[in-house]
PDB file of N, CA and C in Angstrom:
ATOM      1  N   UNK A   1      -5.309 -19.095  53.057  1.00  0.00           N
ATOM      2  CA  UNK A   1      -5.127 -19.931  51.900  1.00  0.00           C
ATOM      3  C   UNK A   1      -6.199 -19.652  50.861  1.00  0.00           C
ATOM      4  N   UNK A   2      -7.741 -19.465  51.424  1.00  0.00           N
ATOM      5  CA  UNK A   2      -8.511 -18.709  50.354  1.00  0.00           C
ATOM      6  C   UNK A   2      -8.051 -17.820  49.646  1.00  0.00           C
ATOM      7  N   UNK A   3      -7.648 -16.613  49.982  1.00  0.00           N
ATOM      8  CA  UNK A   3      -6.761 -15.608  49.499  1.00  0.00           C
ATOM      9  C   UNK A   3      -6.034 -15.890  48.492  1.00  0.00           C
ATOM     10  N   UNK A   4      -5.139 -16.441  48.779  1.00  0.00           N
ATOM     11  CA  UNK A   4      -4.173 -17.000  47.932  1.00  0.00           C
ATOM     12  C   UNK A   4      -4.921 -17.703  46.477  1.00  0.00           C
ATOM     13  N   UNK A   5      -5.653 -18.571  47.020  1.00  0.00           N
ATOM     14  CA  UNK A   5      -6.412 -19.448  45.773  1.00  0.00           C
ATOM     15  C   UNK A   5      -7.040 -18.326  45.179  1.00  0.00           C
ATOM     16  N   UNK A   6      -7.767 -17.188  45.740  1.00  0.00           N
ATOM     17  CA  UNK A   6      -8.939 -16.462  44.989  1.00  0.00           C
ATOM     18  C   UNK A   6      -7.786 -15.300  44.656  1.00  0.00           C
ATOM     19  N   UNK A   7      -6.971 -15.179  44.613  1.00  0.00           N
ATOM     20  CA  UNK A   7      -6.071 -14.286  43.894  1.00  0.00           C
ATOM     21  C   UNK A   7      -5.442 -14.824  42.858  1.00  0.00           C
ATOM     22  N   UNK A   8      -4.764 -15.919  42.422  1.00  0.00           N
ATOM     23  CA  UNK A   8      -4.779 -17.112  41.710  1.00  0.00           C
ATOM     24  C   UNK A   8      -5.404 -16.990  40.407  1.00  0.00           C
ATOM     25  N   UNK A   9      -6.994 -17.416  40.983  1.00  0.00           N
ATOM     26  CA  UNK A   9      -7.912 -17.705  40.015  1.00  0.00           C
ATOM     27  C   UNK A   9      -8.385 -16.224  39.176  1.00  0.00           C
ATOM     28  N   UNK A  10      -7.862 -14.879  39.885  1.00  0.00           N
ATOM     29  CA  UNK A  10      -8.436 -13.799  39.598  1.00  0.00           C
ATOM     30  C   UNK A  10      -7.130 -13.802  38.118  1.00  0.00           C
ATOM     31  N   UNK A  11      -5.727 -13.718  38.461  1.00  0.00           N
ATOM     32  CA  UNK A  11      -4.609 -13.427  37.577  1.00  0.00           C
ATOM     33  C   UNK A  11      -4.865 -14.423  36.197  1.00  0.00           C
ATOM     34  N   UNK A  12      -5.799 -15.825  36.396  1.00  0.00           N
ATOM     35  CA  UNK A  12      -5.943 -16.718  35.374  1.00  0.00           C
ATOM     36  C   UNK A  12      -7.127 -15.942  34.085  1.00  0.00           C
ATOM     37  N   UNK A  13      -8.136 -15.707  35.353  1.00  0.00           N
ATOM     38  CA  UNK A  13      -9.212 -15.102  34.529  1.00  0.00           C
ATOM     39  C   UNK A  13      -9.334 -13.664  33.792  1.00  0.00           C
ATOM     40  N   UNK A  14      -8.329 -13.134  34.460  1.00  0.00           N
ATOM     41  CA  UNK A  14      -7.295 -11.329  33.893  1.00  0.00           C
ATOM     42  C   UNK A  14      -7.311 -12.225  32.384  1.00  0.00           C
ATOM     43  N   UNK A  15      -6.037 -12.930  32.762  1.00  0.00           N
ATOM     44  CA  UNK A  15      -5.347 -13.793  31.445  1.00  0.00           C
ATOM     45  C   UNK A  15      -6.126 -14.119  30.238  1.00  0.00           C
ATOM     46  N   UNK A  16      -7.258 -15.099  31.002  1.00  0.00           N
ATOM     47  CA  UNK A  16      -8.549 -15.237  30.109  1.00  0.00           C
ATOM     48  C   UNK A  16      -9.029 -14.160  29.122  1.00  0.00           C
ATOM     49  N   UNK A  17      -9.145 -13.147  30.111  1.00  0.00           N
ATOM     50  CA  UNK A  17     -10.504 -12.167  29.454  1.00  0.00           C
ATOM     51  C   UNK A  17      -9.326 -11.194  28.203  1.00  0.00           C
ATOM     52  N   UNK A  18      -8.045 -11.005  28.520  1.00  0.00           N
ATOM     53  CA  UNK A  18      -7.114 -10.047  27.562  1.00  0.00           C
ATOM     54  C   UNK A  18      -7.099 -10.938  26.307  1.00  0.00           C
ATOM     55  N   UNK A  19      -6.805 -12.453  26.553  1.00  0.00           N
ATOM     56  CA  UNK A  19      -6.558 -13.279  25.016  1.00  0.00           C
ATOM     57  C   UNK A  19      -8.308 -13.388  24.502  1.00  0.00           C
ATOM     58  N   UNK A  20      -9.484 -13.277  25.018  1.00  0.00           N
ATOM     59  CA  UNK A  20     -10.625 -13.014  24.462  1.00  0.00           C
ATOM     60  C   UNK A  20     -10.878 -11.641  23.916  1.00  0.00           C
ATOM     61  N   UNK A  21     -10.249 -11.022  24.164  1.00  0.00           N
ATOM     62  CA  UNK A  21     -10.824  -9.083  23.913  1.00  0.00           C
ATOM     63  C   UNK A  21      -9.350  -8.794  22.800  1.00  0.00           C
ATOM     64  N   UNK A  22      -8.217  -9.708  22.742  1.00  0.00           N
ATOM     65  CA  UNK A  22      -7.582  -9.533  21.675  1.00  0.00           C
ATOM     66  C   UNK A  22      -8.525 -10.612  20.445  1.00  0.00           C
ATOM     67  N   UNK A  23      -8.712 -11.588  20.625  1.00  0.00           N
ATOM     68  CA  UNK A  23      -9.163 -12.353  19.807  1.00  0.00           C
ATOM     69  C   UNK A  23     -10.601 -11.667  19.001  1.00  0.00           C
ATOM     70  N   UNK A  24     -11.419 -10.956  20.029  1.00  0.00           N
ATOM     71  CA  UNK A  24     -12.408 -10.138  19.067  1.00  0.00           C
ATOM     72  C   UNK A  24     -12.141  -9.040  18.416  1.00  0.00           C
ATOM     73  N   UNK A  25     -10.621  -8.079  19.184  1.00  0.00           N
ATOM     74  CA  UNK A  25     -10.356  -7.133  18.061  1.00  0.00           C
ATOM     75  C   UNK A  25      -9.717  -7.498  17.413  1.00  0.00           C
ATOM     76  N   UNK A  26      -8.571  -8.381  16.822  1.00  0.00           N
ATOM     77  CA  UNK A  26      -8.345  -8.893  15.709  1.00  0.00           C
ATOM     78  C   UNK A  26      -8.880 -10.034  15.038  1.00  0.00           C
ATOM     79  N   UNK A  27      -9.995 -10.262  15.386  1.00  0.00           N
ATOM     80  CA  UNK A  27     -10.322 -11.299  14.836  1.00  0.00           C
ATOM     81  C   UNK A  27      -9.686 -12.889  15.486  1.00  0.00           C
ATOM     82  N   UNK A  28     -10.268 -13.816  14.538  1.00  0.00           N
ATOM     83  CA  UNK A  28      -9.967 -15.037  15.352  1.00  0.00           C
ATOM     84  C   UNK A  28     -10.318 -16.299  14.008  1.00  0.00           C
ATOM     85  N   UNK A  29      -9.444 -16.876  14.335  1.00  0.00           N
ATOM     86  CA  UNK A  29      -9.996 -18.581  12.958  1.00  0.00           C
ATOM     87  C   UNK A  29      -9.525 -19.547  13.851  1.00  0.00           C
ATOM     88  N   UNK A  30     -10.809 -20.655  13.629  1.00  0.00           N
ATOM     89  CA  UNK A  30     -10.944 -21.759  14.217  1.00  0.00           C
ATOM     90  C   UNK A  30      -9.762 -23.119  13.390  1.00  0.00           C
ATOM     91  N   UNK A  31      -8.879 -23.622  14.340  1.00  0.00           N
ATOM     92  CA  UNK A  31      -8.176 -24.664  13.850  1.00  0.00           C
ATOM     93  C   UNK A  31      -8.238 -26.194  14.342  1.00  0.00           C
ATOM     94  N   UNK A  32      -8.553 -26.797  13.414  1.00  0.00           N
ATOM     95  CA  UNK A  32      -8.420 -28.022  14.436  1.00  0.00           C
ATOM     96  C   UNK A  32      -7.117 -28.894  14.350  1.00  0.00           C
ATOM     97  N   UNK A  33      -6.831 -29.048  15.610  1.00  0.00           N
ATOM     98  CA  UNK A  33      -5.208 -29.291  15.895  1.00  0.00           C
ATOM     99  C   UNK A  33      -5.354 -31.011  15.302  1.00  0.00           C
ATOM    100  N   UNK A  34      -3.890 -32.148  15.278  1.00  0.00           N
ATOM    101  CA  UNK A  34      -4.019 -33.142  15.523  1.00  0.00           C
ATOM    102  C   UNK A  34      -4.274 -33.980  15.943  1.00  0.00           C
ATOM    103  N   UNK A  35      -4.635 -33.821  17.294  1.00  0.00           N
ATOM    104  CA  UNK A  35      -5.563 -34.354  18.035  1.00  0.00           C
ATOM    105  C   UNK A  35      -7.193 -34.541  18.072  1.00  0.00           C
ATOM    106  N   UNK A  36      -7.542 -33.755  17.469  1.00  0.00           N
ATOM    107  CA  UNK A  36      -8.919 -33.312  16.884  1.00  0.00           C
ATOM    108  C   UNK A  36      -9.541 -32.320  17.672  1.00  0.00           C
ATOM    109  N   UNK A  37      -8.750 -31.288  18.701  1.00  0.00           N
ATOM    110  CA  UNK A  37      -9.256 -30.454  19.484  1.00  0.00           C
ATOM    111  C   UNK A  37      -9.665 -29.164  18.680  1.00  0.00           C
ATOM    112  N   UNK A  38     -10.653 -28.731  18.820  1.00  0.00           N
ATOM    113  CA  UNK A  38     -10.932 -27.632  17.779  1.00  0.00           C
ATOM    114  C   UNK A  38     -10.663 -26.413  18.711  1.00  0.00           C
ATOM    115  N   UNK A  39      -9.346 -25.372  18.831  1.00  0.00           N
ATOM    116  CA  UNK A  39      -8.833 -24.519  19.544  1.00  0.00           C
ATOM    117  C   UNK A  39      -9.146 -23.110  18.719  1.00  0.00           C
ATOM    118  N   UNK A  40      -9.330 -21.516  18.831  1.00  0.00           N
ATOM    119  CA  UNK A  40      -8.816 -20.555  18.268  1.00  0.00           C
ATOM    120  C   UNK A  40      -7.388 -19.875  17.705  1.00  0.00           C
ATOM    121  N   UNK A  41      -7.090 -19.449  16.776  1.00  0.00           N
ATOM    122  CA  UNK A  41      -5.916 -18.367  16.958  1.00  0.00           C
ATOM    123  C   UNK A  41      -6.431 -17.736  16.152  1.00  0.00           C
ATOM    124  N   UNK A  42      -5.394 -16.314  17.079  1.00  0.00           N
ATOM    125  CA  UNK A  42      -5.437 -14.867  16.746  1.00  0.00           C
ATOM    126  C   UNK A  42      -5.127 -14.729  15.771  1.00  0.00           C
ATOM    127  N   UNK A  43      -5.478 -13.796  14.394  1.00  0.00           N
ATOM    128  CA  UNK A  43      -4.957 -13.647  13.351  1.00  0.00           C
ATOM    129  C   UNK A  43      -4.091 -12.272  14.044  1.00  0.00           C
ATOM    130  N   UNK A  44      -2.957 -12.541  13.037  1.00  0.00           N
ATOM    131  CA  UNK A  44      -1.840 -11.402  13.344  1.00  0.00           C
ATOM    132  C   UNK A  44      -2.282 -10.024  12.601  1.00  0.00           C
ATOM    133  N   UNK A  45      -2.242  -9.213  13.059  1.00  0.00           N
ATOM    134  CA  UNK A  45      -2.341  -8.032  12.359  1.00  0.00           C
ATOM    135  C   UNK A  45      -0.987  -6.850  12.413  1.00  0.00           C
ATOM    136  N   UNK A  46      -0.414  -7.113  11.495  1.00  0.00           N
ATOM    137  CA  UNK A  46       0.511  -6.336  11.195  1.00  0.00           C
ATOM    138  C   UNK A  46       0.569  -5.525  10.362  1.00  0.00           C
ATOM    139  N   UNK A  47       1.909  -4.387  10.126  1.00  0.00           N
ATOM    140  CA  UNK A  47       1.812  -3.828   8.803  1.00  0.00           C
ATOM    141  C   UNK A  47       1.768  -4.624   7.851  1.00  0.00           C
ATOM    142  N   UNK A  48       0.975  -3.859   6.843  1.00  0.00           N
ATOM    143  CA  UNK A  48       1.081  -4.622   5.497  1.00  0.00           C
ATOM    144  C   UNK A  48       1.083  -3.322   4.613  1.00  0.00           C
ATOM    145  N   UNK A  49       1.366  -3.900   3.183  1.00  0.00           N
ATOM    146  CA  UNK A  49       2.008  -2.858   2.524  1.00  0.00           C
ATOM    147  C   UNK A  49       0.692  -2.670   1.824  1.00  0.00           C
ATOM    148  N   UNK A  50       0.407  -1.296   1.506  1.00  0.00           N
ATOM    149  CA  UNK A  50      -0.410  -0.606   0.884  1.00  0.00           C
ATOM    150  C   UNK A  50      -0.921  -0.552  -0.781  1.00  0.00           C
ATOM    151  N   UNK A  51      -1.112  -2.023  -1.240  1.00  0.00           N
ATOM    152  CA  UNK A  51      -1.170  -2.068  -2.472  1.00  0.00           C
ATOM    153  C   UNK A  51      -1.903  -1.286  -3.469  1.00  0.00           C
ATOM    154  N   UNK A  52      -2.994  -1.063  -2.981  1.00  0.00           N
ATOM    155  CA  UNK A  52      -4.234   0.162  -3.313  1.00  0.00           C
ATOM    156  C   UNK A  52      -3.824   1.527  -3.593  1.00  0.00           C
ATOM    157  N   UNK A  53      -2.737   1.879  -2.377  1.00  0.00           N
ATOM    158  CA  UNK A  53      -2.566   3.402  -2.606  1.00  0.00           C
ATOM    159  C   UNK A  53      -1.333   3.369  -3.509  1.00  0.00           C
ATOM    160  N   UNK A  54      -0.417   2.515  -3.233  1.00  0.00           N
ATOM    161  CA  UNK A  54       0.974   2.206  -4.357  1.00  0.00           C
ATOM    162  C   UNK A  54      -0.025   2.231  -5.298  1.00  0.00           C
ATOM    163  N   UNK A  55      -0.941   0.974  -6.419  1.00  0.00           N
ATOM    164  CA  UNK A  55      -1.261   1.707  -7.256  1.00  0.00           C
ATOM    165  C   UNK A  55      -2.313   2.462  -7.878  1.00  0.00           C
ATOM    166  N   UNK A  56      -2.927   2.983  -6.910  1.00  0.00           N
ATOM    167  CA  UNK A  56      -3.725   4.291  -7.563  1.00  0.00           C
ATOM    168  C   UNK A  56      -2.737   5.727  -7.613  1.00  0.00           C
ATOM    169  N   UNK A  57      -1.369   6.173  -6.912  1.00  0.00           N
ATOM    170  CA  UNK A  57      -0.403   6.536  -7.127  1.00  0.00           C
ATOM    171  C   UNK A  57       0.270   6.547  -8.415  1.00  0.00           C
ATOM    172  N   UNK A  58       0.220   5.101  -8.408  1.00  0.00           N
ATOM    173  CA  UNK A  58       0.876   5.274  -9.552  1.00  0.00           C
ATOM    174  C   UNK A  58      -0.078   5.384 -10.985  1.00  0.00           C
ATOM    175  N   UNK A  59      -0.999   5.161 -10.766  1.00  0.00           N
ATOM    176  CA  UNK A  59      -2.283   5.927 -11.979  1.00  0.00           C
ATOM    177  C   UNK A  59      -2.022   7.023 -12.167  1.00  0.00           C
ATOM    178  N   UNK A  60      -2.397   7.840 -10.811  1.00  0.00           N
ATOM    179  CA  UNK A  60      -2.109   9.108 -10.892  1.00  0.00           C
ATOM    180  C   UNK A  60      -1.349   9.620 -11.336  1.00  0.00           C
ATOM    181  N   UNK A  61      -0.047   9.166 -11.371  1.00  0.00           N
ATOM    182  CA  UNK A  61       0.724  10.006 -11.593  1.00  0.00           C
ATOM    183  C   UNK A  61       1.375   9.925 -13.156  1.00  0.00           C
ATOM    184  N   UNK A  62       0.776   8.634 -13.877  1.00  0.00           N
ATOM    185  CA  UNK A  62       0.996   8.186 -15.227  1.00  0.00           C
ATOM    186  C   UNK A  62      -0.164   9.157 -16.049  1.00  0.00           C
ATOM    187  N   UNK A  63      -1.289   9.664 -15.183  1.00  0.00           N
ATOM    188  CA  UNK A  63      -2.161  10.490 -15.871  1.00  0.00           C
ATOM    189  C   UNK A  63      -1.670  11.613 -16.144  1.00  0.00           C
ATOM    190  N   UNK A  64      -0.981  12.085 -15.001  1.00  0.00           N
ATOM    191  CA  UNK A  64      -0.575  13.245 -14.538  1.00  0.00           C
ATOM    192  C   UNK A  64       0.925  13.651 -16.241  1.00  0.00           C
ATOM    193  N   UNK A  65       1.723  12.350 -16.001  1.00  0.00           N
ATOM    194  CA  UNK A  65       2.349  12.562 -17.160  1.00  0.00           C
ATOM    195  C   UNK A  65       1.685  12.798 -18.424  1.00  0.00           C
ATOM    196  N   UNK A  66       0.589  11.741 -18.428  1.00  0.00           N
ATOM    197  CA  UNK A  66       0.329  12.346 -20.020  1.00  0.00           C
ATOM    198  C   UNK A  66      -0.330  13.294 -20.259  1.00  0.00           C
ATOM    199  N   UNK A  67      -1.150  13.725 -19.343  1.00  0.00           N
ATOM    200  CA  UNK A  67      -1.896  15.456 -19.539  1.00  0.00           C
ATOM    201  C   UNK A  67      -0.268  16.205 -19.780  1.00  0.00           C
ATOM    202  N   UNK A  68       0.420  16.203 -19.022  1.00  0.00           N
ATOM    203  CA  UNK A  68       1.662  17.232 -19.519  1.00  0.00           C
ATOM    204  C   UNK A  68       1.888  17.298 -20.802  1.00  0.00           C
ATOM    205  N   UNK A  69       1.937  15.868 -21.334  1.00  0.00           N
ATOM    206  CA  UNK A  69       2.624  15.098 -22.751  1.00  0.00           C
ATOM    207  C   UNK A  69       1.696  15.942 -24.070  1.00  0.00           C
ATOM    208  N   UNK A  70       0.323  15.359 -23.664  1.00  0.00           N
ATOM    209  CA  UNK A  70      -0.920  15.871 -24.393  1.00  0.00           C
ATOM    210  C   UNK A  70      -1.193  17.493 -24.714  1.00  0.00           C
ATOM    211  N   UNK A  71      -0.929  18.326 -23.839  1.00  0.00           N
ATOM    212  CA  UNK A  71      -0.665  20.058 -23.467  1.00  0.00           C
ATOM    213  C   UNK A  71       0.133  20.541 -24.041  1.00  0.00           C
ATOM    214  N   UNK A  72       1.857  19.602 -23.823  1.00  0.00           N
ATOM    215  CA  UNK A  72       3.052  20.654 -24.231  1.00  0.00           C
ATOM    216  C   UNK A  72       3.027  19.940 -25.846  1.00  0.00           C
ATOM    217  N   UNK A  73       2.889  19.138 -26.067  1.00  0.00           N
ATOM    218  CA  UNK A  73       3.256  18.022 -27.251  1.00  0.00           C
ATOM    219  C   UNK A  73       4.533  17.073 -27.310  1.00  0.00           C
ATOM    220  N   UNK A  74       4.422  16.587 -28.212  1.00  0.00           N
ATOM    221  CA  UNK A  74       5.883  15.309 -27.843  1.00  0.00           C
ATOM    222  C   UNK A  74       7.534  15.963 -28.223  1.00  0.00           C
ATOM    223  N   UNK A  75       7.329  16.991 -29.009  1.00  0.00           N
ATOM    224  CA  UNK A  75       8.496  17.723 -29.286  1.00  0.00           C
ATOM    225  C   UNK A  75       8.891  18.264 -27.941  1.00  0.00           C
ATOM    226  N   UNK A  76       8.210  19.187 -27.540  1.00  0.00           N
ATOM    227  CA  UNK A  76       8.544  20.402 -26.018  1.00  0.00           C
ATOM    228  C   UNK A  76       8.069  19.509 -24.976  1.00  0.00           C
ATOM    229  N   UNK A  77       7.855  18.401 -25.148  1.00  0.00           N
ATOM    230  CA  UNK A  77       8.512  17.014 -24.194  1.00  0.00           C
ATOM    231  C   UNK A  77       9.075  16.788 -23.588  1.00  0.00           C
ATOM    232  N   UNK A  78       9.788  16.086 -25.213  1.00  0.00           N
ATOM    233  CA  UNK A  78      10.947  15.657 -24.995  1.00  0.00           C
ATOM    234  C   UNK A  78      12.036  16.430 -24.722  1.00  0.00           C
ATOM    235  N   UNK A  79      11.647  17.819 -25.694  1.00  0.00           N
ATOM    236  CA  UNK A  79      13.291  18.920 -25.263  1.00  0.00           C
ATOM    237  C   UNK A  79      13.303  19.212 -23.841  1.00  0.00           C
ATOM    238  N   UNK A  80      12.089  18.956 -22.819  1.00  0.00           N
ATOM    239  CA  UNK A  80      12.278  19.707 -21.627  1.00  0.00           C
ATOM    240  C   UNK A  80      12.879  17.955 -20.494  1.00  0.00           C
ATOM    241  N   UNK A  81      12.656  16.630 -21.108  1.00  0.00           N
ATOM    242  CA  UNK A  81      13.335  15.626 -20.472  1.00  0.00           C
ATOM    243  C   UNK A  81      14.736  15.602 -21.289  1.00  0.00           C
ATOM    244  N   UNK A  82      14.787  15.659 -21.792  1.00  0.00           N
ATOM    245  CA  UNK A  82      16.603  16.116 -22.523  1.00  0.00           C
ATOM    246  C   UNK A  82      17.498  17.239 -21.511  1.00  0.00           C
ATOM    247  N   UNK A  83      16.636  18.376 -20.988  1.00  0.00           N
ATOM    248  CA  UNK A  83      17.108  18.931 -20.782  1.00  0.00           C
ATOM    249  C   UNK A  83      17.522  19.170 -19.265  1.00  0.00           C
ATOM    250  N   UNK A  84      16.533  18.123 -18.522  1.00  0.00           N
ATOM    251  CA  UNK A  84      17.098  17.427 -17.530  1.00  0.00           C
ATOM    252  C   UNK A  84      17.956  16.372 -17.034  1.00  0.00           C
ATOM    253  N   UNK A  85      17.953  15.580 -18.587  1.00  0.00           N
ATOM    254  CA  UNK A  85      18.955  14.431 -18.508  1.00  0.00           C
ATOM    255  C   UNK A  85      20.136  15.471 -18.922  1.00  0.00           C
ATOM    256  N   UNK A  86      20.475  16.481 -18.786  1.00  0.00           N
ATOM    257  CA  UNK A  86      22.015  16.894 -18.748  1.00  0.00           C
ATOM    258  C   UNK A  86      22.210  18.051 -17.314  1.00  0.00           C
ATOM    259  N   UNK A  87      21.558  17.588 -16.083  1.00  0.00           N
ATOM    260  CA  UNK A  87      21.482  18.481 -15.006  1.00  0.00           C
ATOM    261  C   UNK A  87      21.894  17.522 -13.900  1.00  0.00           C
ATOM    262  N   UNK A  88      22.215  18.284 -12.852  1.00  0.00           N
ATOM    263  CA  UNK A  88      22.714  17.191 -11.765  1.00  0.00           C
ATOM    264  C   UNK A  88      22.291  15.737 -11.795  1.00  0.00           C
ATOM    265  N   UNK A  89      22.379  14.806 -10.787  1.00  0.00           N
ATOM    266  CA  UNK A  89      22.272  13.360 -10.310  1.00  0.00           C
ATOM    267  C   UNK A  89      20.515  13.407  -9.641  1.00  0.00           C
ATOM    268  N   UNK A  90      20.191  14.306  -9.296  1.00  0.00           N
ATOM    269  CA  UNK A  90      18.348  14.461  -8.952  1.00  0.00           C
ATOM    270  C   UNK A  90      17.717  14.340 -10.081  1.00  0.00           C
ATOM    271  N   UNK A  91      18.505  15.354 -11.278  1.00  0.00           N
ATOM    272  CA  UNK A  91      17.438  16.103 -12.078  1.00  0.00           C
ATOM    273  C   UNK A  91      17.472  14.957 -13.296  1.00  0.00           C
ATOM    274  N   UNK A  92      18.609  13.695 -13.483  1.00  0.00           N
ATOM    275  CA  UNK A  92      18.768  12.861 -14.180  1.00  0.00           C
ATOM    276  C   UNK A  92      17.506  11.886 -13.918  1.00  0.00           C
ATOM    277  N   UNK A  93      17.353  11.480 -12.497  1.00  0.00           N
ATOM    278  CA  UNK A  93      16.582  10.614 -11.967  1.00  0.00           C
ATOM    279  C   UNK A  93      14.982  10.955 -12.258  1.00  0.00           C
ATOM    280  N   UNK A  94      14.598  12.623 -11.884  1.00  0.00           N
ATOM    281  CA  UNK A  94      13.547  13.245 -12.671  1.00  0.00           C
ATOM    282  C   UNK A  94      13.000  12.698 -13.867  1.00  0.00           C
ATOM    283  N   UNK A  95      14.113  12.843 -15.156  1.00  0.00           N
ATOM    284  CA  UNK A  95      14.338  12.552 -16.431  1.00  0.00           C
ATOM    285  C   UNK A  95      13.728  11.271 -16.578  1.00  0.00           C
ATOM    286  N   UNK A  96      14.856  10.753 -15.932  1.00  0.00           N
ATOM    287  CA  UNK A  96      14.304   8.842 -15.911  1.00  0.00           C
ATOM    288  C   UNK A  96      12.452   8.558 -15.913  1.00  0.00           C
ATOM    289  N   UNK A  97      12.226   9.636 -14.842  1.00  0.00           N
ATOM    290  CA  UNK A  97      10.763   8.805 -13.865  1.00  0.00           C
ATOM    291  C   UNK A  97      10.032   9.979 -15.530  1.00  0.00           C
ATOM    292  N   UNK A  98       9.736  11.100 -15.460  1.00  0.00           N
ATOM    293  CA  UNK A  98       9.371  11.959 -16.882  1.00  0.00           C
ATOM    294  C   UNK A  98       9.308  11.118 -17.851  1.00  0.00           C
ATOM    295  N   UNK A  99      10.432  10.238 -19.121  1.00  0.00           N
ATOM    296  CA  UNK A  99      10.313   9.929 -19.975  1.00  0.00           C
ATOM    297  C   UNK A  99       8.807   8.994 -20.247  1.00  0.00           C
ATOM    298  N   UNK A 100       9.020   9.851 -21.769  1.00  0.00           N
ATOM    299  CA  UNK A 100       7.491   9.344 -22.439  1.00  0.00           C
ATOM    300  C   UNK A 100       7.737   7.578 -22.462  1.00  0.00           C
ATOM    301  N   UNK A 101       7.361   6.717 -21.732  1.00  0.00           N
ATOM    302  CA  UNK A 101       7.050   5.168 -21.877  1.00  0.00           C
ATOM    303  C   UNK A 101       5.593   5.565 -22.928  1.00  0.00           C
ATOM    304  N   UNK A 102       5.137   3.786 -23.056  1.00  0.00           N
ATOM    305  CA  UNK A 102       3.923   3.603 -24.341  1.00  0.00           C
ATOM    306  C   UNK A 102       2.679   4.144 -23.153  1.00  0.00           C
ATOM    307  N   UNK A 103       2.744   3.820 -21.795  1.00  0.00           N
ATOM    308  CA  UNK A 103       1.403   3.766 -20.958  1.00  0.00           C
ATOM    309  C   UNK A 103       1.143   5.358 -20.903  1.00  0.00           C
ATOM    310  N   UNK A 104       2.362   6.144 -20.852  1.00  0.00           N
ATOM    311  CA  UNK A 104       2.369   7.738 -21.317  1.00  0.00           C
ATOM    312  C   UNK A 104       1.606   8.180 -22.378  1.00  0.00           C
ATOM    313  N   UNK A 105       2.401   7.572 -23.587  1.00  0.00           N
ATOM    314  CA  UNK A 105       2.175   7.959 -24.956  1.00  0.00           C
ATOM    315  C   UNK A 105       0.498   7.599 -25.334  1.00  0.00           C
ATOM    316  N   UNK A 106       0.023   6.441 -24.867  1.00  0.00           N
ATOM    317  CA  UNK A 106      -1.116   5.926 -24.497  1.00  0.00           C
ATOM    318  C   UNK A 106      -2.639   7.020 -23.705  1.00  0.00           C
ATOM    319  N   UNK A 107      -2.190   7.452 -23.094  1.00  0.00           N
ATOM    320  CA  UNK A 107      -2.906   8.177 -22.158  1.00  0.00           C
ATOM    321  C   UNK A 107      -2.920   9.304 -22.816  1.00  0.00           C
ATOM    322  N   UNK A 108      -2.056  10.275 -23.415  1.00  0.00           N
ATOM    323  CA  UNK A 108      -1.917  11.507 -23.894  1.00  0.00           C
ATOM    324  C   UNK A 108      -2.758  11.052 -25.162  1.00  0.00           C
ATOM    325  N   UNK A 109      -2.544  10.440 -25.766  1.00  0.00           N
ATOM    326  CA  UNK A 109      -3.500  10.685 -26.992  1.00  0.00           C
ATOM    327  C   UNK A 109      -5.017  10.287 -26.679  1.00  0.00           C
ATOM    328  N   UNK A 110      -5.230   9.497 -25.740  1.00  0.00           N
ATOM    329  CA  UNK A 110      -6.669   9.402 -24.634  1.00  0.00           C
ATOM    330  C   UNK A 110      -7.028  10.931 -24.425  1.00  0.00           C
ATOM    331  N   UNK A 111      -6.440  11.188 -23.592  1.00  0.00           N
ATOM    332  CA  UNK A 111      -6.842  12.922 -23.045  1.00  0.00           C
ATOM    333  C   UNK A 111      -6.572  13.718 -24.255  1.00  0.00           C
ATOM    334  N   UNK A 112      -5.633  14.088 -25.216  1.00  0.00           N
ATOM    335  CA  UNK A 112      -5.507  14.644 -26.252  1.00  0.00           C
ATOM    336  C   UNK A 112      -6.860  14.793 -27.235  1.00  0.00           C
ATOM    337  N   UNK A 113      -7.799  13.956 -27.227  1.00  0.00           N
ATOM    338  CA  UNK A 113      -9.069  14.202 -27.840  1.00  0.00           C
ATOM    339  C   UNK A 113      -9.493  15.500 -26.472  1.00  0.00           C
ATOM    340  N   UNK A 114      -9.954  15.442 -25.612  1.00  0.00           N
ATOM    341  CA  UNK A 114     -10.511  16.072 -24.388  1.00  0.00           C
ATOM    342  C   UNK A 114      -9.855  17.423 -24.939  1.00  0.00           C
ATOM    343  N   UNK A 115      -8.383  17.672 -24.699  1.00  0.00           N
ATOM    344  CA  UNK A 115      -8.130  18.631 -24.276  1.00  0.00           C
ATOM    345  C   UNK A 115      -7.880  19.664 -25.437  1.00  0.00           C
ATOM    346  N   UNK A 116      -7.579  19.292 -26.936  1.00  0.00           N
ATOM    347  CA  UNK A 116      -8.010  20.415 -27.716  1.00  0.00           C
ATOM    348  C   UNK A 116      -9.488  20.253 -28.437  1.00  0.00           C
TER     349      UNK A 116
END
């Protein structure tokens, strides 16, 4: 019957020690329930979406447009997004994401001092 009890108490304290060694690698916040018992929970750690790299991405790549913009000029631009808006269903979508917006037009005349 020892056995039994000290095998028992071993599967409780397993139990114990995994919800403590999760609670320090994810962290942990103190709640106090309705009763007034002050208990832990685990903060969840899940995916989360990457707001930082979405937008420094998308910096990048608004820079990236207007150095083109600034280089070719707004004429040989636009004739080269014209000339994708009349090419397959990809090369339309290209076109779309390419066109000179103000945050474009904005940036190119930023770098346009720099670059001539």
């Amino acid at each position: 019957m020892a056995d039994a009890n000290m095998q028992d108490f071993a599967k409780r304290v397993s139990r114990i020690n995994k919800r403590k060694h999760k609670q320090a690698r994810n962290g942990s916040m103190l709640v106090v329930a309705d009763d007034g018992l002050i208990t832990t929970q685990t903060l969840r750690r899940g995916p989360r979406f990457p707001w930082r790299g979405a937008f420094l991405t998308l910096a990048v790549l608004f820079v990236l447009k207007g150095m083109l913009l600034a280089h070719l000029g707004a004429a040989t631009y636009d004739a080269r997004v014209a000339k994708l808006e009349a090419g397959t269903a990809f090369e339309k979508v290209g076109a779309f994401a390419m066109a000179a917006d103000p945050v474009t037009k904005m940036t190119a005349e930023t770098i346009g001092k720099y670059l001539k």
